[in-house]
C-alpha atoms as a PDB file:
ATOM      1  CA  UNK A   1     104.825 185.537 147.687  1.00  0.00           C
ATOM      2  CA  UNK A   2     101.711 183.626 147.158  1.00  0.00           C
ATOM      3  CA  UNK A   3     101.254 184.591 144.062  1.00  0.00           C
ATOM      4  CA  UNK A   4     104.807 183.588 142.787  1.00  0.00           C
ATOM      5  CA  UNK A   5     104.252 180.161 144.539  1.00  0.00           C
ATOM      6  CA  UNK A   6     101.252 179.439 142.223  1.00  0.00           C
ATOM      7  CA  UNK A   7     102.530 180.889 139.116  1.00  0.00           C
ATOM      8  CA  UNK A   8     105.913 178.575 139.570  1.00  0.00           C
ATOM      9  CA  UNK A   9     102.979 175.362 140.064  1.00  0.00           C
ATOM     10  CA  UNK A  10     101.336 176.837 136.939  1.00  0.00           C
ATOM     11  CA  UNK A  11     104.121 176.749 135.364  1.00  0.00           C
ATOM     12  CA  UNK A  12     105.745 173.098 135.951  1.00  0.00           C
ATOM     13  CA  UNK A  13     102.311 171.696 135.578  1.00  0.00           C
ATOM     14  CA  UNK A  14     101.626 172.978 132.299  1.00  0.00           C
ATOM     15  CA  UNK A  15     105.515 172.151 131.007  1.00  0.00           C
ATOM     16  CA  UNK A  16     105.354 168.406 132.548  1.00  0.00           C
ATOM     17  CA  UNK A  17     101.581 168.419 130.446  1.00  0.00           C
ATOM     18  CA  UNK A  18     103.038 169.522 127.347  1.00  0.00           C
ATOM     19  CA  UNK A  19     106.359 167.593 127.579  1.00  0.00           C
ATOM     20  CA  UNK A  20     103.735 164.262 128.386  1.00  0.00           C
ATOM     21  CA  UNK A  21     101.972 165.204 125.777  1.00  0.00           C
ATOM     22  CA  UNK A  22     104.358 165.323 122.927  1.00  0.00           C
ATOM     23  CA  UNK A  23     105.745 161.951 124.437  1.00  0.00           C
ATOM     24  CA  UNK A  24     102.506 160.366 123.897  1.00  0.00           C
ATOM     25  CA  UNK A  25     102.016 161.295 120.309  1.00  0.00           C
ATOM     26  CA  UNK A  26     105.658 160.242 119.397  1.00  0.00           C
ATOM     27  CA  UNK A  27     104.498 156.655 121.345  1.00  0.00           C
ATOM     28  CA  UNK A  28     101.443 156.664 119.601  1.00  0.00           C
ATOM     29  CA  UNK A  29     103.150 157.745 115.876  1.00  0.00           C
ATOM     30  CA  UNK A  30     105.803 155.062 116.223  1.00  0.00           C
ATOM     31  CA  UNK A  31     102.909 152.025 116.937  1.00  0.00           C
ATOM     32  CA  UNK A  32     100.997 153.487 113.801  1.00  0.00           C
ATOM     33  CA  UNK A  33     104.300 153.635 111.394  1.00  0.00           C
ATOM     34  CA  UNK A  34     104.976 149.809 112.806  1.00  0.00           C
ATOM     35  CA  UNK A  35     101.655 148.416 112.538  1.00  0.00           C
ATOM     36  CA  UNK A  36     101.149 149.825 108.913  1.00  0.00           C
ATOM     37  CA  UNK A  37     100.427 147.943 106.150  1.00  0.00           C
ATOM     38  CA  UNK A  38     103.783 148.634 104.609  1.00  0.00           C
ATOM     39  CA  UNK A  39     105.692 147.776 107.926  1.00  0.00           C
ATOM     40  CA  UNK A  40     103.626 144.720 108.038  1.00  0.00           C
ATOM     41  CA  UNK A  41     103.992 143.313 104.290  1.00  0.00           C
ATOM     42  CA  UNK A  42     107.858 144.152 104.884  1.00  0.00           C
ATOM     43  CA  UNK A  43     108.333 142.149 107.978  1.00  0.00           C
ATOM     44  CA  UNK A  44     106.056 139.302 106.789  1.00  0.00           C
ATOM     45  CA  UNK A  45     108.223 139.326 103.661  1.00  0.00           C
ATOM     46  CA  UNK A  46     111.233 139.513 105.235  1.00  0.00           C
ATOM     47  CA  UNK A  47     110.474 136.588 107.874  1.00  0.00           C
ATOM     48  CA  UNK A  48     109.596 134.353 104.812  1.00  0.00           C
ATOM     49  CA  UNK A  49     112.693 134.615 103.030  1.00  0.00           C
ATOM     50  CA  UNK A  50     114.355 133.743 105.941  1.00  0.00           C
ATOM     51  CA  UNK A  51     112.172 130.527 106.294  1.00  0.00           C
ATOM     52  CA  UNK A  52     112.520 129.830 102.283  1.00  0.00           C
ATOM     53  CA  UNK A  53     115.664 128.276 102.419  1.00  0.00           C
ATOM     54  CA  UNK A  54     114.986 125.888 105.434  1.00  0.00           C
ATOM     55  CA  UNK A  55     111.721 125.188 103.641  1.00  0.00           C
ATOM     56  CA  UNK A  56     112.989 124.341  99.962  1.00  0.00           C
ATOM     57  CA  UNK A  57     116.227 122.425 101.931  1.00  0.00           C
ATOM     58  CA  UNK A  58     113.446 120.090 103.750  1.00  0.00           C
ATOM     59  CA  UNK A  59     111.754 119.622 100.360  1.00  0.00           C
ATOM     60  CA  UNK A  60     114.769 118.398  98.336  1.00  0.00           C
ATOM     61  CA  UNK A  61     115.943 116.065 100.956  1.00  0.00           C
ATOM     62  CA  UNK A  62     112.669 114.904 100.936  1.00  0.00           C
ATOM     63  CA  UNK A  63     112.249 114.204  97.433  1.00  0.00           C
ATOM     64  CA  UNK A  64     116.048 112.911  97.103  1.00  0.00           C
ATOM     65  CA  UNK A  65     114.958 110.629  99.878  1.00  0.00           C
ATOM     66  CA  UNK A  66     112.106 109.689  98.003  1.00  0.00           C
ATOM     67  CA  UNK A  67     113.997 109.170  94.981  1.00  0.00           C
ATOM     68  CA  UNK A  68     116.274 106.652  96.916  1.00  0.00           C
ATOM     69  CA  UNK A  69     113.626 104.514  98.420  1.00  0.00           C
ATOM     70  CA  UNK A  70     111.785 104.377  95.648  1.00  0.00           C
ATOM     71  CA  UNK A  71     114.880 102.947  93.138  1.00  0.00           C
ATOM     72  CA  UNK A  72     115.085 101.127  96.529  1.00  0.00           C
ATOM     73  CA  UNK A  73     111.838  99.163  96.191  1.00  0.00           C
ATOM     74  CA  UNK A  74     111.878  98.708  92.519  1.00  0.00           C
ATOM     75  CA  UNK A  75     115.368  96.792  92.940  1.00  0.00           C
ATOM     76  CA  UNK A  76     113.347  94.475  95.539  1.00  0.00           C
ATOM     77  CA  UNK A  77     110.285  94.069  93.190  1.00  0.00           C
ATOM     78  CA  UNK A  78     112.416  93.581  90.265  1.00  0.00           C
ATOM     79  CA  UNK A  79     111.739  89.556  89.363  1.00  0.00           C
ATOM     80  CA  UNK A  80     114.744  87.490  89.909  1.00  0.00           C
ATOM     81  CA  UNK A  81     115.688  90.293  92.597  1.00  0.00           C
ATOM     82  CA  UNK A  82     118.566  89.515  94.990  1.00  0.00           C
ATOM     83  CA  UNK A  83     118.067  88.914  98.838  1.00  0.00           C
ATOM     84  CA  UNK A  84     117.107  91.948 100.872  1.00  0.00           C
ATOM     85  CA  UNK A  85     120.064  93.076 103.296  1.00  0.00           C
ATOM     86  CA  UNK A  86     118.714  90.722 105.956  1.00  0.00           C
ATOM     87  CA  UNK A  87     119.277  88.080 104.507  1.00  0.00           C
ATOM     88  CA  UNK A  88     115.466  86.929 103.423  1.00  0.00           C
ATOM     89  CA  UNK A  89     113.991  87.394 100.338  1.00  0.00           C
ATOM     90  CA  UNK A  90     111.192  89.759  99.942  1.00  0.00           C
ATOM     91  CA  UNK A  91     108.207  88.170  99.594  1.00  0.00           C
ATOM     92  CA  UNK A  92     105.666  88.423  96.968  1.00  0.00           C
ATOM     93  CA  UNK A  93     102.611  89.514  97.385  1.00  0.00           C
ATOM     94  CA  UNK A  94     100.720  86.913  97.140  1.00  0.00           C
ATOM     95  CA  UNK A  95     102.872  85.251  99.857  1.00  0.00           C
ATOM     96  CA  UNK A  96     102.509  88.010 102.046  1.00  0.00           C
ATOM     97  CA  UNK A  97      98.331  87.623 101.562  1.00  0.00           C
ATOM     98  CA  UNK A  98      98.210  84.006 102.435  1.00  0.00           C
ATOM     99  CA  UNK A  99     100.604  84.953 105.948  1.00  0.00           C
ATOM    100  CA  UNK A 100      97.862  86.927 106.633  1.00  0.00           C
ATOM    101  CA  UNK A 101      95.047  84.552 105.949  1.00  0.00           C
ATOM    102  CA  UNK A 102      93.887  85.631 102.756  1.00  0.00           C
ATOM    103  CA  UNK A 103      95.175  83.801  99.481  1.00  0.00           C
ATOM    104  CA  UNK A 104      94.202  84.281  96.150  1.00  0.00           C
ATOM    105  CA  UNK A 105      91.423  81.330  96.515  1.00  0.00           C
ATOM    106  CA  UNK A 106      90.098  82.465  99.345  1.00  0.00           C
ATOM    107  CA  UNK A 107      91.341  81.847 103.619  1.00  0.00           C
ATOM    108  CA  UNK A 108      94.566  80.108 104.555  1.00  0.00           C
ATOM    109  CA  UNK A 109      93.749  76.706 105.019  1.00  0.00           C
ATOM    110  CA  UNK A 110      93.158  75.516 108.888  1.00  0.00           C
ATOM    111  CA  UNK A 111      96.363  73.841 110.606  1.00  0.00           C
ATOM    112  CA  UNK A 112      96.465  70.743 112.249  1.00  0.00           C
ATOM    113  CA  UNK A 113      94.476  71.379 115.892  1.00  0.00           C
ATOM    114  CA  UNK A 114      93.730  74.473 115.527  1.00  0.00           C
ATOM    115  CA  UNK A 115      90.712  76.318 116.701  1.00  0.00           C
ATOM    116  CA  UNK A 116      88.937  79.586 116.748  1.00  0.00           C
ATOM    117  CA  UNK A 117      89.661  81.356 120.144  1.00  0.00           C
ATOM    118  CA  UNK A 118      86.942  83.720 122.156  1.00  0.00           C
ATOM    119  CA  UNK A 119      88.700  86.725 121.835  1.00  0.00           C
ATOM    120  CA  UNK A 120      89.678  86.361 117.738  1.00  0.00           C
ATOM    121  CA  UNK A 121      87.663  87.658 115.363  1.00  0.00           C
ATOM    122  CA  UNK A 122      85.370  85.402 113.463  1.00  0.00           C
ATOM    123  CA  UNK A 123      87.990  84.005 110.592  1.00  0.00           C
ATOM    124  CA  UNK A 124      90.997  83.972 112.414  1.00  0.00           C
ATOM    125  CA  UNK A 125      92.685  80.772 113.692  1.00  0.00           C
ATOM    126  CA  UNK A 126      94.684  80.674 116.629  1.00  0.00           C
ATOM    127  CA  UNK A 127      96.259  77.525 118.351  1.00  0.00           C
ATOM    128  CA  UNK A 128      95.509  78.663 121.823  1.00  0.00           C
ATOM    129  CA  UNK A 129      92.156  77.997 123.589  1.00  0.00           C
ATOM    130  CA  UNK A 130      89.251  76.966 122.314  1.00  0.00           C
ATOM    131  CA  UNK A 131      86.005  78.279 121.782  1.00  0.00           C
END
């Protein structure tokens, strides 16, 4: 009686060993076959071709949107150029310098009571406060 007791342990340990076993190497096989450099190039390629056609979408509505801004801006820079849509002309550039106090002969010219604040820069005029 004692003897069949340990051969029937024997026996289920060493089948539950080998049955672990054999599940470990088919564990350990699969992780190899995924993780090898075949598997890898194949889902890497496979992931960018499905990326590739959001990627070259983006980039010609880009470049159709740059198209259109630029023939946009040449219109306005054109000389004898109709109004913007607001309503104003576009300025020039030379305009535009002298709004921000640089002309093409040097600062904007000082306005009637105005003075140099403490918290402007040095070359900036201001009408509130004085220094």
């Amino acid at each position: 009686m004692f003897l069949v007791r340990r051969l029937v342990w024997f026996t289920s340990g060493a089948t539950a060993g080998f049955g672990g076993a054999l599940w470990i190497r088919r564990r350990i096989l699969r992780a190899v076959r995924r993780y090898a450099p075949e598997q890898i190039q194949a889902e890497a390629t496979a992931s960018v071709r499905r990326l590739g056609s959001g990627v070259r979408d983006a980039v010609a509505e880009g470049r159709r949107t740059m198209r259109e801004r630029e023939a946009q801006l040449r219109a306005e820079l054109r000389p004898g150029a109709a109004p913007t849509g607001e309503g104003r002309p576009t300025p020039t550039l030379p305009e535009a310098e002298r709004r921000r106090g640089r002309g093409p002969s040097g600062p904007a010219p000082k306005a009637p009571g105005a003075r140099r604040t403490a918290h402007a820069p040095a070359g900036k005029v201001t009408r509130q406060g004085t220094l």
